[in-house]
N, C-alpha and C. Protein backbone atom coordinates (compact mmCIF):
# COMPACT_ATOMS: atom_id res chain seq x y z
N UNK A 1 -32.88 17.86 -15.41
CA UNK A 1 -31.76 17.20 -14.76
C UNK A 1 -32.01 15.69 -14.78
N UNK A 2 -31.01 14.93 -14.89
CA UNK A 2 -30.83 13.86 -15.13
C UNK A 2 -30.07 12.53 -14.29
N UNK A 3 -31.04 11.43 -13.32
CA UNK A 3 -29.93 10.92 -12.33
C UNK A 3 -28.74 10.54 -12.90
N UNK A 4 -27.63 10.92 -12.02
CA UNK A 4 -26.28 10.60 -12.56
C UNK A 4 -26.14 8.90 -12.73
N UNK A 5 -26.76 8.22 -11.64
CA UNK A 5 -26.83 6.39 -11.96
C UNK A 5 -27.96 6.15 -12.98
N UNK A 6 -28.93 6.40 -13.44
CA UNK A 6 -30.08 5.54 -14.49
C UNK A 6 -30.37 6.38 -15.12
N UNK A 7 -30.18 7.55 -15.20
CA UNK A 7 -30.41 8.70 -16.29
C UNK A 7 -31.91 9.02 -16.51
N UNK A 8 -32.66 8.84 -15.33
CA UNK A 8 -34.12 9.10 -15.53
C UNK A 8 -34.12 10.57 -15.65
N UNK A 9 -35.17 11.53 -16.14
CA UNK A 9 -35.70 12.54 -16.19
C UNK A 9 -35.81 12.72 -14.60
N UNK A 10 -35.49 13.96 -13.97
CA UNK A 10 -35.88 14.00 -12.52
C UNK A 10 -37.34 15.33 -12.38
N UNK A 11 -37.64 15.32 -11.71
CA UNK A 11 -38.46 16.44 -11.12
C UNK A 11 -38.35 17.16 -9.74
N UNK A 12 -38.12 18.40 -9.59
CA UNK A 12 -37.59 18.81 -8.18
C UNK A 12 -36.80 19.23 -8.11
N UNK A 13 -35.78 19.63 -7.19
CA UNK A 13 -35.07 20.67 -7.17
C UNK A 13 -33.79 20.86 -8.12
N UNK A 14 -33.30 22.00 -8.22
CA UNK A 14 -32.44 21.86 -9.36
C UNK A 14 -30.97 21.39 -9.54
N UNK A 15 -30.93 21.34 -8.10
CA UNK A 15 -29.77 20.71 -7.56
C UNK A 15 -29.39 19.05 -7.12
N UNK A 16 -30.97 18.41 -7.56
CA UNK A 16 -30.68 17.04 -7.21
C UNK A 16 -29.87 16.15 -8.45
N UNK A 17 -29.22 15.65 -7.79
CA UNK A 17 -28.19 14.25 -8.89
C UNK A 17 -28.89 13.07 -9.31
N UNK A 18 -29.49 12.44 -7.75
CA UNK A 18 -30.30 11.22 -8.02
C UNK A 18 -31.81 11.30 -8.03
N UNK A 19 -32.38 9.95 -8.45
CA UNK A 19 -34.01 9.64 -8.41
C UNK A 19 -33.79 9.11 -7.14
N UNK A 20 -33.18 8.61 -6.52
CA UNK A 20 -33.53 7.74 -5.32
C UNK A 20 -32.32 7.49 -4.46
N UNK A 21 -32.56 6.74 -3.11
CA UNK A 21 -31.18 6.52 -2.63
C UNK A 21 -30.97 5.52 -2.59
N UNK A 22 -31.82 4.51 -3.63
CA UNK A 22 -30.49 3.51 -4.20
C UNK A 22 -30.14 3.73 -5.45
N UNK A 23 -30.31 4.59 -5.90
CA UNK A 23 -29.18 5.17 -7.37
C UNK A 23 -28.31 6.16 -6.28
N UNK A 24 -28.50 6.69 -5.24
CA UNK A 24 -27.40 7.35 -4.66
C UNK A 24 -26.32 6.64 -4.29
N UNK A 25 -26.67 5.33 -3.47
CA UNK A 25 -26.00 4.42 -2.97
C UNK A 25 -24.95 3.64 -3.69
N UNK A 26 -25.60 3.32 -4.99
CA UNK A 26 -24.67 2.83 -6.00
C UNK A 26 -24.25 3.48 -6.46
N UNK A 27 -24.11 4.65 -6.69
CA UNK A 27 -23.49 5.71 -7.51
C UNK A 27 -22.07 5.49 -6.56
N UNK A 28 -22.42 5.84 -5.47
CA UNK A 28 -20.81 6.31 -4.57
C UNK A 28 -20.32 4.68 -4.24
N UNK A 29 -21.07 3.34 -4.29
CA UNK A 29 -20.22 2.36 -3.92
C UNK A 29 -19.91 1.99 -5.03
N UNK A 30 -19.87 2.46 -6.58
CA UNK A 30 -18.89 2.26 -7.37
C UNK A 30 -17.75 3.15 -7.57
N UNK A 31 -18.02 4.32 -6.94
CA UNK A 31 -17.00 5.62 -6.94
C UNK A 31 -16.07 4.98 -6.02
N UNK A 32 -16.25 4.34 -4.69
CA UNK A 32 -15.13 3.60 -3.94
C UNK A 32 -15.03 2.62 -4.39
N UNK A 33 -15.65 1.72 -4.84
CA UNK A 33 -15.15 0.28 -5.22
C UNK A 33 -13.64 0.14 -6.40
N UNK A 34 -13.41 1.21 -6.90
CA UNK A 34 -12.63 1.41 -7.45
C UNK A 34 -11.43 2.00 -6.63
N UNK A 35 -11.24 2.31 -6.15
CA UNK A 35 -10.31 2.83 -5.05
C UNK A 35 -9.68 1.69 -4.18
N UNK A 36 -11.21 1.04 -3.76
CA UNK A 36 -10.41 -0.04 -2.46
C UNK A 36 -9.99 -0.91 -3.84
N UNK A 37 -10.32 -1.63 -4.87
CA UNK A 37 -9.60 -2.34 -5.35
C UNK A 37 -8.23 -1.94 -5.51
N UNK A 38 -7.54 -0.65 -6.06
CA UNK A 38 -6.21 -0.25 -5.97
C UNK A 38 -5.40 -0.64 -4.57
N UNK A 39 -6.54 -0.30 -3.86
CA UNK A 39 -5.68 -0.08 -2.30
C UNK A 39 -5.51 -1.43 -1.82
N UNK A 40 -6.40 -2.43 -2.63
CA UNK A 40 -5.81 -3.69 -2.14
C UNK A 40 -5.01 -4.72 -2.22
N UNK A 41 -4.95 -4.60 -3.99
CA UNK A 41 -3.56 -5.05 -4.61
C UNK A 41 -2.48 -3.98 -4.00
N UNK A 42 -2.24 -2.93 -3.46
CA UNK A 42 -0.87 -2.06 -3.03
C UNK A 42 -0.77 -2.91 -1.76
N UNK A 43 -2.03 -3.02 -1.09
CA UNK A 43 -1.73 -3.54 0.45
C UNK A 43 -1.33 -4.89 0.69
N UNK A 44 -1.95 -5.93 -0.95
CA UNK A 44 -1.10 -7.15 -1.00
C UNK A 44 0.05 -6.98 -1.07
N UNK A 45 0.82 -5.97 -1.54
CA UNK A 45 2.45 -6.14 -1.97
C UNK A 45 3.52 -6.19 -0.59
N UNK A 46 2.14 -5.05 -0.01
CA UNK A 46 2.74 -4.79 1.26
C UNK A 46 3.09 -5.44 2.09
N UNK A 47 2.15 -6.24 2.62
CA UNK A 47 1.93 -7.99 3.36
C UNK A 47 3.01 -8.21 2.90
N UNK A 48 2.77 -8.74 1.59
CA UNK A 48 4.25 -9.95 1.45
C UNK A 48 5.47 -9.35 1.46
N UNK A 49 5.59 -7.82 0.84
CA UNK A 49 7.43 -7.65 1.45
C UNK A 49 7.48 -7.71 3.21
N UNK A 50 6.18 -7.90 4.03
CA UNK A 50 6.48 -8.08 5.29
C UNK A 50 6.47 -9.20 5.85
N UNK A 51 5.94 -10.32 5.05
CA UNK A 51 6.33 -11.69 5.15
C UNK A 51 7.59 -11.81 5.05
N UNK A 52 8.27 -11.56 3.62
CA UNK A 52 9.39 -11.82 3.36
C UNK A 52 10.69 -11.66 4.35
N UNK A 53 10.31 -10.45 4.71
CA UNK A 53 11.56 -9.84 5.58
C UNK A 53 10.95 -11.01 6.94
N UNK A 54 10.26 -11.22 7.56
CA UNK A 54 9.65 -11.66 8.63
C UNK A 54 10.48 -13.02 8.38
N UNK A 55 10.92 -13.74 7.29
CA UNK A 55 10.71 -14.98 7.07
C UNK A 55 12.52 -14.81 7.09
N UNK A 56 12.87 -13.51 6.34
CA UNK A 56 14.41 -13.57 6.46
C UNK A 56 14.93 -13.64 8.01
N UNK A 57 14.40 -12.81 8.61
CA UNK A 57 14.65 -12.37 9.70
C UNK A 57 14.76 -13.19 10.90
N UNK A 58 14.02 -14.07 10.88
CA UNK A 58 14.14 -14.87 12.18
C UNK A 58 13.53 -14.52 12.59
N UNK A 59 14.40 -14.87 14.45
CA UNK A 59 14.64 -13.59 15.39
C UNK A 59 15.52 -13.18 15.39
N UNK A 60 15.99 -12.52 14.90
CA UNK A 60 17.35 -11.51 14.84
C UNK A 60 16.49 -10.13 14.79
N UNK A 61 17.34 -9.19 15.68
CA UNK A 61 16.44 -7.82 15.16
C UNK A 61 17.20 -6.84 14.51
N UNK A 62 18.51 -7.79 13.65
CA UNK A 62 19.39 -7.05 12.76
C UNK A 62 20.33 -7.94 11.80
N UNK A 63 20.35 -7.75 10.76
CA UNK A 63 20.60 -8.85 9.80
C UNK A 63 20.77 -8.25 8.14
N UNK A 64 22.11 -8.96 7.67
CA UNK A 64 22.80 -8.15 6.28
C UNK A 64 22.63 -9.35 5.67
N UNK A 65 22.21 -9.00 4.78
CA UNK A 65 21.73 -10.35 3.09
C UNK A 65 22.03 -9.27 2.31
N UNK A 66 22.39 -9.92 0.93
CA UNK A 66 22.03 -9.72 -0.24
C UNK A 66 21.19 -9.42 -1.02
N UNK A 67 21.19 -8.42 -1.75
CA UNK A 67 19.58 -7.86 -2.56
C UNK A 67 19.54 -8.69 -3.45
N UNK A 68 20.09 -10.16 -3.99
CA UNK A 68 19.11 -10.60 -4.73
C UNK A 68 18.90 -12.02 -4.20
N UNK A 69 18.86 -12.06 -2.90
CA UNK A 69 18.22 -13.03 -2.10
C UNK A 69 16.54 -12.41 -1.88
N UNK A 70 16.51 -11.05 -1.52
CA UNK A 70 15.36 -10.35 -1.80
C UNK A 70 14.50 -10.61 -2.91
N UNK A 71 15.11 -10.56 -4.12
CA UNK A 71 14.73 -10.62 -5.48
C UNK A 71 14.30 -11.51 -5.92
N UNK A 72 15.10 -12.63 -5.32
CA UNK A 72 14.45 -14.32 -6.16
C UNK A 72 13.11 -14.55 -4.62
N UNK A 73 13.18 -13.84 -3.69
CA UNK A 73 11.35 -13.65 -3.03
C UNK A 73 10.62 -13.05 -3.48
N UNK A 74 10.65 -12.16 -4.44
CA UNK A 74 9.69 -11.36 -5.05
C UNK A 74 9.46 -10.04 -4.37
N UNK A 75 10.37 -9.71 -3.48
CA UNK A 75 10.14 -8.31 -2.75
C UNK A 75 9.67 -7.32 -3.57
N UNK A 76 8.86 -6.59 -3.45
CA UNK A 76 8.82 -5.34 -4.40
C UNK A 76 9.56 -4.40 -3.98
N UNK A 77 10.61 -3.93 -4.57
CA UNK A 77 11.04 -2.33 -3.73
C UNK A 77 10.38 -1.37 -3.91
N UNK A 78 9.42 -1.39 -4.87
CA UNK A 78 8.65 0.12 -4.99
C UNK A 78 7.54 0.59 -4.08
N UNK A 79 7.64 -0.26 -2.92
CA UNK A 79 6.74 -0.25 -1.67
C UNK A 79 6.95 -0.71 -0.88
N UNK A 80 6.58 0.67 0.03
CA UNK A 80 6.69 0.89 2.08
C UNK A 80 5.58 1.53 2.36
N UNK A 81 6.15 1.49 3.25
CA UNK A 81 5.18 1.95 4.30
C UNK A 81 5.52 3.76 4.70
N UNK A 82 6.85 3.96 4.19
CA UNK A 82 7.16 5.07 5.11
C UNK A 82 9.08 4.76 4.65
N UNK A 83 9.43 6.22 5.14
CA UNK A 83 10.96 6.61 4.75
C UNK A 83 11.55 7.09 6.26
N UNK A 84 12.74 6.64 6.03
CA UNK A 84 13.53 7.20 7.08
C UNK A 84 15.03 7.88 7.19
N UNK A 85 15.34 8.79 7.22
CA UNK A 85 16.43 9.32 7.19
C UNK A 85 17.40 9.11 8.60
N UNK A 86 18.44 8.32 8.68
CA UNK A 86 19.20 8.68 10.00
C UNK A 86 20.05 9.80 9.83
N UNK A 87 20.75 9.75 11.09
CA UNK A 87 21.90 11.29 11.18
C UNK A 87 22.91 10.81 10.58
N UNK A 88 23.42 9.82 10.08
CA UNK A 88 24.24 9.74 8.93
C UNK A 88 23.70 9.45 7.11
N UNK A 89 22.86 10.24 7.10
CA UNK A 89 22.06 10.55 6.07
C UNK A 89 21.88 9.15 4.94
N UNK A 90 21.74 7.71 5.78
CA UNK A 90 21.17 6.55 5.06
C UNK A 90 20.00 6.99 4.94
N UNK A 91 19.29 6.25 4.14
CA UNK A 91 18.05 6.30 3.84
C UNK A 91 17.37 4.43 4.10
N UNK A 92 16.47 4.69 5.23
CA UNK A 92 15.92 3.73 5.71
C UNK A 92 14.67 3.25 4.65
N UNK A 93 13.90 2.52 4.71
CA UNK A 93 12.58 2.26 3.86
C UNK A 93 12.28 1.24 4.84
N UNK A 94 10.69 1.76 5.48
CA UNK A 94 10.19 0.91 6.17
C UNK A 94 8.68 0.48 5.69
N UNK A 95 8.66 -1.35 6.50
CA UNK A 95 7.48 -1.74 5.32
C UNK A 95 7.06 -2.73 6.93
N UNK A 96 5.93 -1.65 7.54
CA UNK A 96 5.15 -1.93 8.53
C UNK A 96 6.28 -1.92 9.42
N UNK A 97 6.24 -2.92 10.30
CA UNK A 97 7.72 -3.11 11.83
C UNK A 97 8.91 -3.76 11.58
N UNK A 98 9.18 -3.52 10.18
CA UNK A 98 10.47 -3.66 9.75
C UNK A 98 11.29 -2.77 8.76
N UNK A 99 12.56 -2.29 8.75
CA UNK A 99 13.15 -1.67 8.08
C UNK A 99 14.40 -1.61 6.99
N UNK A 100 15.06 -1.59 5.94
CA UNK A 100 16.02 -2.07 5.58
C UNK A 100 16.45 -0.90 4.85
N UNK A 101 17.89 -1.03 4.19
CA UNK A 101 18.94 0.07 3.96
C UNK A 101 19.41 -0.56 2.57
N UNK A 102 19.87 -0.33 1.51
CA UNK A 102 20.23 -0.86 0.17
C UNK A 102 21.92 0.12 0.28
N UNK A 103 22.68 -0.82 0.10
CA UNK A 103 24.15 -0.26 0.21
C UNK A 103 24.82 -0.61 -1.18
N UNK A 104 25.64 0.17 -1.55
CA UNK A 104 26.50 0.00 -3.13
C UNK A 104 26.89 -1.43 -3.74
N UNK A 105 27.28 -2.05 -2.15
CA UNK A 105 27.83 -3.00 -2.90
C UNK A 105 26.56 -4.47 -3.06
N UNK A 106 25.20 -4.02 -3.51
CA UNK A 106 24.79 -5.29 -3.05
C UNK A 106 23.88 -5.85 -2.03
N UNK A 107 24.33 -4.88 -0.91
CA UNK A 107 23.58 -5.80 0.77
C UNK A 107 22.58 -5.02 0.70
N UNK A 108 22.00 -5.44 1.88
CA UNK A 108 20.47 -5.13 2.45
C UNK A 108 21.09 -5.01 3.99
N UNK A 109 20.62 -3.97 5.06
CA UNK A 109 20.51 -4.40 6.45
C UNK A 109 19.34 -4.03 6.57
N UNK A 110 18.55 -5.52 7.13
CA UNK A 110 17.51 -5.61 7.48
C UNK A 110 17.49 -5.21 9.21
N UNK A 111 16.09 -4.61 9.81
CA UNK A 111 16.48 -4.48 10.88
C UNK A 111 14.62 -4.42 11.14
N UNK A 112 14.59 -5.12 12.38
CA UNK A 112 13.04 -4.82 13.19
C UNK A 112 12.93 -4.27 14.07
N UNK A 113 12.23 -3.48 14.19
CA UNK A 113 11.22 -2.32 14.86
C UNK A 113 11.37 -3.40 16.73
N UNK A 114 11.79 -2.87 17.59
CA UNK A 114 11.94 -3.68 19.20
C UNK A 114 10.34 -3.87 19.10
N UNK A 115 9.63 -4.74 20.05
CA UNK A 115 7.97 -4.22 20.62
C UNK A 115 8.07 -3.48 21.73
């Protein structure tokens, strides 16, 4: 058997992976290091469509713009936080404590979460 990080020859049981536990250690903080990098460019996008809206918004805790006032900010629409269905079957998209609605003709209603 062979460590899975440096590929030394091992001796001992037949079930071991590593020579040591710092070939263990690095083994699994490159197995995550790859992960949190994904998760951190997604979580940048995230931030800023919550800047954005934050920055549209005021204080207003309800407010209709245009989707390509969105667009020339760089909103991403392909990321939230989370979906919402009301009882008149809109479909909400929420991105952290704010929420917005995409309608036929164009608009956006932006709307924030009360504290």
């Amino acid at each position: 058997m062979k460590c899975l990080t440096c590929n030394v020859q091992m001796v001992g049981r037949s079930d071991k992976k590593f020579c040591s536990m710092s070939c263990k250690n690095q083994y699994h903080f490159e197995r995550k290091k790859e992960t949190k990098d994904e998760v951190k460019i997604i979580d940048s996008y995230l931030h800023r469509n919550r800047e954005i809206l934050m920055v549209l918004m005021g204080k207003y805790g309800k407010l209709m713009t245009k989707k390509i006032v969105l667009d020339q900010a760089n909103f991403r629409w392909d990321y939230c936080t989370g979906l919402y269905k009301n009882k008149e079957g809109k479909q909400f998209y929420l991105v952290y404590d704010f929420a917005y609605c995409q309608f036929t003709n164009g608009e956006v209603m932006l709307i924030r979460k009360s504290k």
